[in-house]
C-alpha atoms as a PDB file:
ATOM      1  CA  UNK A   1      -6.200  20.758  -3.712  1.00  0.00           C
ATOM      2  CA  UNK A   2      -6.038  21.155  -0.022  1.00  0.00           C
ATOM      3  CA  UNK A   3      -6.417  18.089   1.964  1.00  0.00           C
ATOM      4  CA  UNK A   4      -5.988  15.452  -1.023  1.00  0.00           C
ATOM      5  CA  UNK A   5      -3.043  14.044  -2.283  1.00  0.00           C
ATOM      6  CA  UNK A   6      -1.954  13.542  -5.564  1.00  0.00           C
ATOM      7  CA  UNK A   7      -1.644  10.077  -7.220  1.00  0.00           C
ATOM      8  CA  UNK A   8      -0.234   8.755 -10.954  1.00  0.00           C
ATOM      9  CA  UNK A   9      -1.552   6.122 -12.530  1.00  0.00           C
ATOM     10  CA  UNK A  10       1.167   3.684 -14.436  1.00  0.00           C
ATOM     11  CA  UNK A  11       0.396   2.742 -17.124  1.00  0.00           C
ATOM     12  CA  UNK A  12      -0.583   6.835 -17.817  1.00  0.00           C
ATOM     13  CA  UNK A  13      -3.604   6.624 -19.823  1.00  0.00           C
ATOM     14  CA  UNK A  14      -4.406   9.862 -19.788  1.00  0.00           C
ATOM     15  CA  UNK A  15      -0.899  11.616 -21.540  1.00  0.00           C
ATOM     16  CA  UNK A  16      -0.274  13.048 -17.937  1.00  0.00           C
ATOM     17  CA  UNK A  17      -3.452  15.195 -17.530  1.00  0.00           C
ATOM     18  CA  UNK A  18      -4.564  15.345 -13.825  1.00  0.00           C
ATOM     19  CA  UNK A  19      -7.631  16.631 -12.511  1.00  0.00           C
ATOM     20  CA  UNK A  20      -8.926  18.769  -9.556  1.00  0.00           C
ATOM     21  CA  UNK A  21     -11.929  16.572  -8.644  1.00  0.00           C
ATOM     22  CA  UNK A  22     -12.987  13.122  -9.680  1.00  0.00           C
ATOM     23  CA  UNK A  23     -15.911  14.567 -11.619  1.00  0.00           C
ATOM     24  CA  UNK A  24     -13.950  16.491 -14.143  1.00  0.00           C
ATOM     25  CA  UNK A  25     -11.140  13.069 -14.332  1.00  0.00           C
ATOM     26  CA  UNK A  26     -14.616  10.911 -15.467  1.00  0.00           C
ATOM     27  CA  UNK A  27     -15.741  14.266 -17.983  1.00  0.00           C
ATOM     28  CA  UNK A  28     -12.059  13.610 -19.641  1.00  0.00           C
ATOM     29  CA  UNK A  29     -12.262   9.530 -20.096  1.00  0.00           C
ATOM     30  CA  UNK A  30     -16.360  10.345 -21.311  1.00  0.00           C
ATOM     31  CA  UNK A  31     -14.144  12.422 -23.580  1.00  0.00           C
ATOM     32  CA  UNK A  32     -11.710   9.804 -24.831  1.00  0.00           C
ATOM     33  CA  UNK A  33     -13.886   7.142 -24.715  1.00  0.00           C
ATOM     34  CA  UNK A  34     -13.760   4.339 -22.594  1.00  0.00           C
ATOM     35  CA  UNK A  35     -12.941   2.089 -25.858  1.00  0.00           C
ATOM     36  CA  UNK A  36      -9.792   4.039 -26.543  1.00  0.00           C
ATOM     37  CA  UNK A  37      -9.021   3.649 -22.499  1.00  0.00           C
ATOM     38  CA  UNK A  38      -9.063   0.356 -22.956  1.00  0.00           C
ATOM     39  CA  UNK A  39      -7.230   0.001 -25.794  1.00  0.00           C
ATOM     40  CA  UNK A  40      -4.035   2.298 -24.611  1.00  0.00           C
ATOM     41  CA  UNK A  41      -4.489  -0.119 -21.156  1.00  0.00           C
ATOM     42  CA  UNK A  42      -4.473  -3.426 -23.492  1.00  0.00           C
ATOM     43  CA  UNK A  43      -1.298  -1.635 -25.250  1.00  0.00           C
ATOM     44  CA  UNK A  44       0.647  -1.105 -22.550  1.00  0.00           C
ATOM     45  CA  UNK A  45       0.342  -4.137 -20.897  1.00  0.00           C
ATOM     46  CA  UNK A  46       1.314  -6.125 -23.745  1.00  0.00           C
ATOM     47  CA  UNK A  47       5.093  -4.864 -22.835  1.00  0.00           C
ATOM     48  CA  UNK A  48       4.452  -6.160 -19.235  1.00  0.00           C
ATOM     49  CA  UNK A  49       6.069 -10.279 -18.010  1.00  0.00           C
ATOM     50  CA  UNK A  50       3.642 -12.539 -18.997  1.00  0.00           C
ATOM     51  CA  UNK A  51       2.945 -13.091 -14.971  1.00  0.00           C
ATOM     52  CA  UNK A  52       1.994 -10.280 -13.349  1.00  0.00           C
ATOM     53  CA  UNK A  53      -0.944  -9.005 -11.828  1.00  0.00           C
ATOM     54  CA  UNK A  54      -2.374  -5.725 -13.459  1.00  0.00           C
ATOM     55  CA  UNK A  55      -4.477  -3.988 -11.104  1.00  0.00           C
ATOM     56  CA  UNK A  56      -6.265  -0.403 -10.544  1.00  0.00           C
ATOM     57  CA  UNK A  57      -8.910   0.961  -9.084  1.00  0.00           C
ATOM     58  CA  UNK A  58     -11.232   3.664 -10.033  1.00  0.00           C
ATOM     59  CA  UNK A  59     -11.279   4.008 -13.602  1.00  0.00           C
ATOM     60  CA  UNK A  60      -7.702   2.541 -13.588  1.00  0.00           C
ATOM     61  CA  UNK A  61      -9.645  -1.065 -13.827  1.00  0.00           C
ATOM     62  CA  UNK A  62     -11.141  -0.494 -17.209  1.00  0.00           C
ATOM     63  CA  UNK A  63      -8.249  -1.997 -19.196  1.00  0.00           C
ATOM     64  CA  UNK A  64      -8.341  -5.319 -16.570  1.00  0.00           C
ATOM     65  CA  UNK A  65     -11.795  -5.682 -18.102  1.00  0.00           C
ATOM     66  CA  UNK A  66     -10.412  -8.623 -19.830  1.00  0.00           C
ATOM     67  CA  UNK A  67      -9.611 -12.545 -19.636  1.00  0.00           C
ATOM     68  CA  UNK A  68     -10.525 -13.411 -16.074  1.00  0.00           C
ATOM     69  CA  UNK A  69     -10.566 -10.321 -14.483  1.00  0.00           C
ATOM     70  CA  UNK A  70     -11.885  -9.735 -11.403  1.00  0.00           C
ATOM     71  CA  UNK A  71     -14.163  -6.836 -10.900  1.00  0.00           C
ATOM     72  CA  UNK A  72     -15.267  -5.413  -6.998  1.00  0.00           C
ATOM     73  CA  UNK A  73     -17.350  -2.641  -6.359  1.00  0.00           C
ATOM     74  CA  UNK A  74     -16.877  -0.856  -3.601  1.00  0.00           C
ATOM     75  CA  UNK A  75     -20.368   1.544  -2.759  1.00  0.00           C
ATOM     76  CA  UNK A  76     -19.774   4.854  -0.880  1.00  0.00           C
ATOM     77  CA  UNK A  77     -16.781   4.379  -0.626  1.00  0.00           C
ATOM     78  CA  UNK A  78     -14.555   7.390  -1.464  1.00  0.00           C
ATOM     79  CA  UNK A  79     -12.322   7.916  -4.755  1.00  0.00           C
ATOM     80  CA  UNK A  80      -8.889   6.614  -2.878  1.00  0.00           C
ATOM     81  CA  UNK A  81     -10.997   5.190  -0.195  1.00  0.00           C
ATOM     82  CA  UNK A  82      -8.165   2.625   0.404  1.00  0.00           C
ATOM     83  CA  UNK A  83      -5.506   5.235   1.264  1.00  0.00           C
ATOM     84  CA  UNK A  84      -4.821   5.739   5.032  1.00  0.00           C
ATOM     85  CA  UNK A  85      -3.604   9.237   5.045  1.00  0.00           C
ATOM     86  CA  UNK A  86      -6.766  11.085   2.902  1.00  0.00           C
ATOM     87  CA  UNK A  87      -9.851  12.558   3.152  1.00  0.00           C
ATOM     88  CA  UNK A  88     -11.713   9.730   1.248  1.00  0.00           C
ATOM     89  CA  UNK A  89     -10.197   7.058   4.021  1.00  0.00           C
ATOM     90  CA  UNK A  90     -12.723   4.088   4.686  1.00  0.00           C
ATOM     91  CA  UNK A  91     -11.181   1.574   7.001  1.00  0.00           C
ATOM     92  CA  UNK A  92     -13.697  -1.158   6.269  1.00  0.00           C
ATOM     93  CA  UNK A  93     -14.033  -0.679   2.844  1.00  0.00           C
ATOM     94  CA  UNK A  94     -10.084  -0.970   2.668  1.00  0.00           C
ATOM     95  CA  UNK A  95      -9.745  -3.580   4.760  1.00  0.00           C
ATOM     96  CA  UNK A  96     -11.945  -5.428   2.538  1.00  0.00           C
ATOM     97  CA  UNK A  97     -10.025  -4.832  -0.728  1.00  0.00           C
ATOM     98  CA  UNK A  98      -6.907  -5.614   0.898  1.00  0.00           C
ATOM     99  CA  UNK A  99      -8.403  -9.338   1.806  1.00  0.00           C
ATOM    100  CA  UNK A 100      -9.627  -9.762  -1.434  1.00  0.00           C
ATOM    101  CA  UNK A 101      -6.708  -8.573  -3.204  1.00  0.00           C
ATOM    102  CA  UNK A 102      -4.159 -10.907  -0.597  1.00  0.00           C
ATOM    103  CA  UNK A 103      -6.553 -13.757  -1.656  1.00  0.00           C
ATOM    104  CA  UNK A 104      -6.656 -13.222  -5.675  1.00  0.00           C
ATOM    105  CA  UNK A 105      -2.733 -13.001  -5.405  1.00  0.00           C
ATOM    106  CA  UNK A 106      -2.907 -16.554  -2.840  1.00  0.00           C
ATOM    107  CA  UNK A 107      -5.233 -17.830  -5.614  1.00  0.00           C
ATOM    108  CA  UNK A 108      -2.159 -17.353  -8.579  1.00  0.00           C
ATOM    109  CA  UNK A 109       0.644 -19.174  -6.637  1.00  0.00           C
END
């Protein structure tokens, strides 16, 4: 897709399907269902050090929907609104997460 770049998700909670627009990514989790999402998520993490800070954005954050979890909206703001380098760049929107994300990670020692 010209102009975008490709990102993965880890954990992959999708068995490595990508998508050409963000629209046909949310068709495929309607698909799944957002209950099996979060189940795979709740999976994988289980593996995972019990400190560590699980974090997504997107539809990434479904699985963090879970035992003091911290959920921010971001409206208007692009699909990887937070990456400098694509189309979807919004510097105060980013700036934003960044902040909160230094200060949730402050907040955990």
């Amino acid at each position: 897709m010209a102009g975008r770049r490709a990102h993965r998700a880890h954990p992959d909670l999708y068995d490595g399907a990508t998508f050409g627009t963000v629209d046909e990514g949310v068709a495929h989790a309607e698909s799944i269902g957002f209950g099996e999402i979060i189940r795979r998520g709740t999976a994988a993490a289980e593996a995972l050090p019990e400190r560590i800070v699980y974090a997504g954005c997107s539809r990434g954050n479904l699985p963090a929907d879970i035992d003091g979890a911290e959920l921010y909206l971001y409206p208007g703001a692009g699909h990887l609104f937070a990456d400098a380098g694509g189309v979807d760049y919004d510097e105060p929107a980013a700036e934003l997460l960044i902040g909160r994300t230094l200060d949730f990670l402050a907040r955990l020692g």
